[in-house]
N, C-alpha and C. Protein backbone atom coordinates (compact mmCIF):
# COMPACT_ATOMS: atom_id res chain seq x y z
N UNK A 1 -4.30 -18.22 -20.96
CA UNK A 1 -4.47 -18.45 -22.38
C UNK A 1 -3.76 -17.35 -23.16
N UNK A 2 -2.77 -17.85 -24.14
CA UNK A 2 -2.55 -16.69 -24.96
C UNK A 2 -3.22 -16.53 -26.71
N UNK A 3 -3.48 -15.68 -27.13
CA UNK A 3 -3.46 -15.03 -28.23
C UNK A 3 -2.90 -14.31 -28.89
N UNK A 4 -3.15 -14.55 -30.53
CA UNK A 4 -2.31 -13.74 -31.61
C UNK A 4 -3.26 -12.92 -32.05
N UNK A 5 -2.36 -12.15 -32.91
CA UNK A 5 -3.52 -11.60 -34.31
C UNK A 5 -3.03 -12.32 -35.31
N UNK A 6 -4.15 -12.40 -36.40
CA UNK A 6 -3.47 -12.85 -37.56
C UNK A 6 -3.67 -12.10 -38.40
N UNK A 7 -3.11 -12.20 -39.73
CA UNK A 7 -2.54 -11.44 -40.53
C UNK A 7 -3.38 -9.95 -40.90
N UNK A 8 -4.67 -10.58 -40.85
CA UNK A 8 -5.98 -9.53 -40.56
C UNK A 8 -6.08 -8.87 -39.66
N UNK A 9 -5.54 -9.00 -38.26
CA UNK A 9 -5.39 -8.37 -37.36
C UNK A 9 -6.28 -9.04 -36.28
N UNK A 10 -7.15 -10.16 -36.82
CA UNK A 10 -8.46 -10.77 -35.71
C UNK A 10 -7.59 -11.65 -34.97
N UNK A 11 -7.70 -11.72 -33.84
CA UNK A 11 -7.79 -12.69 -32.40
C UNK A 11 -7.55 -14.15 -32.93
N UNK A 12 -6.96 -14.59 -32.42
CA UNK A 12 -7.13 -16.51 -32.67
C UNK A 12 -6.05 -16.67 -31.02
N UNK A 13 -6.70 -17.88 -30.44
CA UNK A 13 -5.54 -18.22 -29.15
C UNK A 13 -4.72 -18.80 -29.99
N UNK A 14 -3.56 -19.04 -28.89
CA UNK A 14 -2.46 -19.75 -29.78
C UNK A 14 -1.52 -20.31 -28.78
N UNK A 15 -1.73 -21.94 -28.75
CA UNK A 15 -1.17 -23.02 -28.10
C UNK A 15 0.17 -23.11 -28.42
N UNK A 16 0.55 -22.53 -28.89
CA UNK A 16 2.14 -22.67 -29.69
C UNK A 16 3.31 -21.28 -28.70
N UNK A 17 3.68 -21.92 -27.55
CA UNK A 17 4.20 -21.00 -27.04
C UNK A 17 5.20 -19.87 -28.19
N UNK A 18 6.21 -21.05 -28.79
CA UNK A 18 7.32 -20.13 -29.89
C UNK A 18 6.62 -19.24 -30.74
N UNK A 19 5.60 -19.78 -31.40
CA UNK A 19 5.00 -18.79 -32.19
C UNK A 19 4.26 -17.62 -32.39
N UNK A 20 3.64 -17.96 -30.42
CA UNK A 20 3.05 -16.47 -29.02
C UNK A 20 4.22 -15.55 -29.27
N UNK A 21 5.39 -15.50 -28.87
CA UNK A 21 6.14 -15.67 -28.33
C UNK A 21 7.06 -14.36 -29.97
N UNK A 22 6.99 -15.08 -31.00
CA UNK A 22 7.56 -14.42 -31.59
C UNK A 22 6.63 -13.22 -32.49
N UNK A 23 5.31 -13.99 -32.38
CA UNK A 23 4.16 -12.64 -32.66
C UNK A 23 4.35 -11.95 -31.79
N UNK A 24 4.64 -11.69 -30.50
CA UNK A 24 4.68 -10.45 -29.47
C UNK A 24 5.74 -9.52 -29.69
N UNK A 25 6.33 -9.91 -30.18
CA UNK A 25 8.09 -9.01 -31.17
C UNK A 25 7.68 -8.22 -32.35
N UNK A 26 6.70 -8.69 -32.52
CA UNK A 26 5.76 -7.76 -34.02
C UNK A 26 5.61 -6.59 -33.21
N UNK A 27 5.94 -5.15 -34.39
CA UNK A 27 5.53 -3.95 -33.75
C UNK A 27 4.13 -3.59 -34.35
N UNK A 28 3.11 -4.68 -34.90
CA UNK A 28 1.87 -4.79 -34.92
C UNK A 28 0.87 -4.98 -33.69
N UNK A 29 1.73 -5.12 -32.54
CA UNK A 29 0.86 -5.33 -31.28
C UNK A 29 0.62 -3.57 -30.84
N UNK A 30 1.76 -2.73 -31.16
CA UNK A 30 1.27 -1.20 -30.72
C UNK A 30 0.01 -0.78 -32.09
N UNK A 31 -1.03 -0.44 -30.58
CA UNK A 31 -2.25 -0.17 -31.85
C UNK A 31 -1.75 1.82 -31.81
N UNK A 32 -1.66 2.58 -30.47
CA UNK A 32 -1.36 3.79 -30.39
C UNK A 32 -0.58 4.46 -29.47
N UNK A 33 0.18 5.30 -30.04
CA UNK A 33 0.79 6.38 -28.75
C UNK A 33 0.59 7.61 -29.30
N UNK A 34 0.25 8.38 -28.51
CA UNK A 34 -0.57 10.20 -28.42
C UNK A 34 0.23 10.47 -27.22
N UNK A 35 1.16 11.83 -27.65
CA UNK A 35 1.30 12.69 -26.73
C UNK A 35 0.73 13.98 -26.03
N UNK A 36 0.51 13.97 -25.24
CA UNK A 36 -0.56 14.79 -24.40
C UNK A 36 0.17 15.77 -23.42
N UNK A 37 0.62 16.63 -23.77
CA UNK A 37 0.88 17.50 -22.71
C UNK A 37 2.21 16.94 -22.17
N UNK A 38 2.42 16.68 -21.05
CA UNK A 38 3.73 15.89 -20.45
C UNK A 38 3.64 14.86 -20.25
N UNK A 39 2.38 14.09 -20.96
CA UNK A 39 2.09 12.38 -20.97
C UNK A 39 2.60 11.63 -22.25
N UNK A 40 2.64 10.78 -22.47
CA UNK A 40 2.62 9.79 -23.44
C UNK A 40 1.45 9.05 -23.16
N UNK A 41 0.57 8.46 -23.78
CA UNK A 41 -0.72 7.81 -23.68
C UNK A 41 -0.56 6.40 -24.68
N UNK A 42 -0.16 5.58 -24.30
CA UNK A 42 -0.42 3.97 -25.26
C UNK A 42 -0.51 2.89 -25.19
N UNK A 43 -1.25 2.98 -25.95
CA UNK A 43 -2.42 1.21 -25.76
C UNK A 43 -1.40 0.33 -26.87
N UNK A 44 -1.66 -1.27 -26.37
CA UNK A 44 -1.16 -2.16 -26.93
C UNK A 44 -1.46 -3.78 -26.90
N UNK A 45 -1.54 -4.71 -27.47
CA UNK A 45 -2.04 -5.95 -27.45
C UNK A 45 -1.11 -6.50 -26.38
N UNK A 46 -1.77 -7.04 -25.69
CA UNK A 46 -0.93 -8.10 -24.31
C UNK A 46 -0.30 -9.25 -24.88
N UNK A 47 -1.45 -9.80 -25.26
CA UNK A 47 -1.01 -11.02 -26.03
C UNK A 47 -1.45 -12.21 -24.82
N UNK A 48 -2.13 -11.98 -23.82
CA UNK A 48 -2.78 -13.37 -22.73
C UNK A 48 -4.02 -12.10 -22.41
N UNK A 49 -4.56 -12.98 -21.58
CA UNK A 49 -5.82 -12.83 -21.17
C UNK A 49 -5.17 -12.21 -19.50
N UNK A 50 -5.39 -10.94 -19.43
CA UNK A 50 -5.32 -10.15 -18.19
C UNK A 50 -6.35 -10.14 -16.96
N UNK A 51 -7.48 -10.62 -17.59
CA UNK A 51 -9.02 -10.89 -16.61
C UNK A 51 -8.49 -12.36 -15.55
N UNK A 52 -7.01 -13.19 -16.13
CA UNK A 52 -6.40 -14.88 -15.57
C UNK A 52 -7.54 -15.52 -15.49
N UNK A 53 -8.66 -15.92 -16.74
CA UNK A 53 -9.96 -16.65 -16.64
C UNK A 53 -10.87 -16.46 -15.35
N UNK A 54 -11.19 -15.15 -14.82
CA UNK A 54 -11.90 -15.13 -13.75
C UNK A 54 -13.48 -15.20 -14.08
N UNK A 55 -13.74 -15.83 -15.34
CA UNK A 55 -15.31 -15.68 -16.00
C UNK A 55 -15.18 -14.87 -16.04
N UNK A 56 -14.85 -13.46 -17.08
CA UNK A 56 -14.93 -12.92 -18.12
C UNK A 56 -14.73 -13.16 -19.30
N UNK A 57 -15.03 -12.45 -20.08
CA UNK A 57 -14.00 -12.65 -21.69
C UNK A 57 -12.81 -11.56 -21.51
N UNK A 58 -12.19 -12.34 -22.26
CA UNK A 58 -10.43 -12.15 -21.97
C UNK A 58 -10.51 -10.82 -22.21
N UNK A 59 -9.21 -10.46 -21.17
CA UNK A 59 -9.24 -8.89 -21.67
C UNK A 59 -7.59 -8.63 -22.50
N UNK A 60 -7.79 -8.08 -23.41
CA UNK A 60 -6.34 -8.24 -24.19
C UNK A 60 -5.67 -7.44 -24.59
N UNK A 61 -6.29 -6.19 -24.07
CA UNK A 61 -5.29 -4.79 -24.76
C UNK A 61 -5.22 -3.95 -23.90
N UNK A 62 -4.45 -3.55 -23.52
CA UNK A 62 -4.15 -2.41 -22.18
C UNK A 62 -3.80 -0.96 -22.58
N UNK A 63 -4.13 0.18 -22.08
CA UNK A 63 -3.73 1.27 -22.40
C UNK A 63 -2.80 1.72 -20.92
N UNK A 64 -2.10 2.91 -21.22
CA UNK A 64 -0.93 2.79 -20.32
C UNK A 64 -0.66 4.82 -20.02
N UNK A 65 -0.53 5.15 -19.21
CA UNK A 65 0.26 7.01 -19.18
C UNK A 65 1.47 6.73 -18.36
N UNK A 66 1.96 7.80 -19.21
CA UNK A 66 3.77 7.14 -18.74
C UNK A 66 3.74 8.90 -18.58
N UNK A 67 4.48 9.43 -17.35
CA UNK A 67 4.35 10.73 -17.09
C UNK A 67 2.91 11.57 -17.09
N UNK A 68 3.21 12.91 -16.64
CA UNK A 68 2.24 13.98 -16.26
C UNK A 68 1.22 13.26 -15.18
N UNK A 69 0.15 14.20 -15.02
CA UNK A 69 -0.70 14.05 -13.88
C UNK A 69 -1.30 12.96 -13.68
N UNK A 70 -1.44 11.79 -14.40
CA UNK A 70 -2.37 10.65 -14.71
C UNK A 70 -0.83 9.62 -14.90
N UNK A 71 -0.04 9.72 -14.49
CA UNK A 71 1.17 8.69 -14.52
C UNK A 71 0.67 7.48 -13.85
N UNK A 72 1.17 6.07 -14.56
CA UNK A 72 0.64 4.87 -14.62
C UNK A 72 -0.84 5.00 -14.58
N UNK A 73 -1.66 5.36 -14.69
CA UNK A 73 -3.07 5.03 -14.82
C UNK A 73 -2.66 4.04 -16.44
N UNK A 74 -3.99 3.13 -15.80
CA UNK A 74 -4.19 2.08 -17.18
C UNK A 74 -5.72 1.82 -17.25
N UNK A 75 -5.93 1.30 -18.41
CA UNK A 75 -7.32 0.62 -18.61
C UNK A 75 -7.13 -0.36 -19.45
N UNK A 76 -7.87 -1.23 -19.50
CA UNK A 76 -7.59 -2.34 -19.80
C UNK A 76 -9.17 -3.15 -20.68
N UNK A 77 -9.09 -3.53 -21.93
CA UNK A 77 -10.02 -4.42 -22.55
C UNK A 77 -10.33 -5.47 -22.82
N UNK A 78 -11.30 -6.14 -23.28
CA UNK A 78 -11.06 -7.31 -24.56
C UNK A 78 -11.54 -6.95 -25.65
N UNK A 79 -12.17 -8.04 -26.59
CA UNK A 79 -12.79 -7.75 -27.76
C UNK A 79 -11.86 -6.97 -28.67
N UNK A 80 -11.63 -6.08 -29.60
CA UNK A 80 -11.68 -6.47 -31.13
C UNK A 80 -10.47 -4.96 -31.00
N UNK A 81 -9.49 -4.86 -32.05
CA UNK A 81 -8.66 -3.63 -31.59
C UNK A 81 -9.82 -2.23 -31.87
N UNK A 82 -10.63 -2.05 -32.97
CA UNK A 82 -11.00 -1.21 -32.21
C UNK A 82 -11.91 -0.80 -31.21
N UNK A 83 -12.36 -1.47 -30.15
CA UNK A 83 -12.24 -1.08 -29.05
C UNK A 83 -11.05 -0.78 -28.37
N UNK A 84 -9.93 -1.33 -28.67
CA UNK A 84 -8.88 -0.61 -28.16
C UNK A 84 -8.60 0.55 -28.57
N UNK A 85 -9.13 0.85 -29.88
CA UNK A 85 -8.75 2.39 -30.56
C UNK A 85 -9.44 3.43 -29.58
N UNK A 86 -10.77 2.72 -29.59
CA UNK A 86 -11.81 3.67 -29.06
C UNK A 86 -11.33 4.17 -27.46
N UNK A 87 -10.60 2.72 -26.63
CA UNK A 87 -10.15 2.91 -24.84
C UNK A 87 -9.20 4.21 -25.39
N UNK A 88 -8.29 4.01 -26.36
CA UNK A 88 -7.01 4.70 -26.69
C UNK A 88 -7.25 6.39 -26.70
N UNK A 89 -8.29 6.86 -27.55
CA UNK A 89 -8.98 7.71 -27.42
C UNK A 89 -9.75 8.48 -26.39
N UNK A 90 -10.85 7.48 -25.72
CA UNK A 90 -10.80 8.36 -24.55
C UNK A 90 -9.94 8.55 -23.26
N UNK A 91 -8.86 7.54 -23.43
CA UNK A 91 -8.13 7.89 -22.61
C UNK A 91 -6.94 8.76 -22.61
N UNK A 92 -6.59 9.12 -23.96
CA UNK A 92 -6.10 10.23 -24.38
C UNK A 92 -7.26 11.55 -23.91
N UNK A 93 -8.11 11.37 -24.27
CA UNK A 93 -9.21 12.58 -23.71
C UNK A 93 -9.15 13.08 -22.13
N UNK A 94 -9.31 11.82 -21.59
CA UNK A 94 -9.12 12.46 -19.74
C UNK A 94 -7.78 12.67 -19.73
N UNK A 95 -6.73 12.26 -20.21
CA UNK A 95 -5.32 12.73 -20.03
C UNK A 95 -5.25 14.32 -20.45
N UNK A 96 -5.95 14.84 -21.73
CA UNK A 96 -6.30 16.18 -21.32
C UNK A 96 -6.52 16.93 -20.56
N UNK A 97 -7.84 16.48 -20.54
CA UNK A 97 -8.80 17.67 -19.15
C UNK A 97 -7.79 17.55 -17.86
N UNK A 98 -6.98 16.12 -17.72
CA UNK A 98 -6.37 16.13 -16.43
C UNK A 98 -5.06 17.30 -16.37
N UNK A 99 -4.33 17.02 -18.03
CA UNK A 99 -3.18 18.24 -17.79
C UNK A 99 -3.76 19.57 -17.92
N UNK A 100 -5.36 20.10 -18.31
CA UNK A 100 -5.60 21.15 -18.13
C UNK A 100 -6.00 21.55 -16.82
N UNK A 101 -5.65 20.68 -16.21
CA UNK A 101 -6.46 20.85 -14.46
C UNK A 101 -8.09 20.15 -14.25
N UNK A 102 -8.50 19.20 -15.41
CA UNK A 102 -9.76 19.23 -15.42
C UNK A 102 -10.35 18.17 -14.32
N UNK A 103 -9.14 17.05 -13.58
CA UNK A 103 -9.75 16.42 -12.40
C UNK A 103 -9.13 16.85 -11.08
C-alpha cells in the first residue's frame, strides 16, 4: 500500500501510482537531518508501508546513520510525523553517547 501526505502533512493512501510517485519527489518527505559527530542522522517518509501488511499498522517513516560508529543503523515507524520527529531525536541521542564511546 502506498501513501501521501497532504497538503497538511496527514497520511491519506494513495491508489494513484503517478501521483505516489510524484509526491515522493517533494522535498517535504525529509522530516530531519542532524549531524552528530562523524554521523549524519535522517529520518524520512517512505511513502509504502515497510511492516508489507504483516498485521501491523503501516510503518512509514524510517530513520537512517550514514557514517561514524552507528553506520546504517535504522529505525523505523508508523503513525503521524511527529513520531517521526520524536524516532529522529532519540536517535540522534544514541548516535551521541555512541560517538562519545557511550555503547
Amino acid at each position: 500500500m502506498r501513501y501521501s501526505l497532504d497538503a497538511a502533512g496527514e497520511l491519506k493512501p494513495d491508489p494513484d501510482l503517478m501521483a505516489w510517485a510524484r509526491g515522493m519527489m517533494k522535498p517535504s518527505r525529509s522530516v530531519a537531518s542532524t549531524l552528530v559527530g562523524e554521523s549524519t542522522v535522517s529520518t524520512v517518509f517512505l511513502g509504502y508501508d515497510a511492516s508489507f501488511g504483516l498485521g501491523r499498522s503501516p510503518t512509514l517513516w524510517e530513520t537512517m546513520v550514514l557514517g561514524g560508529r552507528l553506520d546504517r543503523r535504522t529505525w523505523r515507524c508508523g503513525g503521524s510525523r511527529e513520531q517521526a520527529e520524536a524516532m529522529h531525536a532519540a536517535a540522534a541521542a544514541e548516535v551521541a553517547r555512541a560517538e562519545r564511546g557511550g555503547l
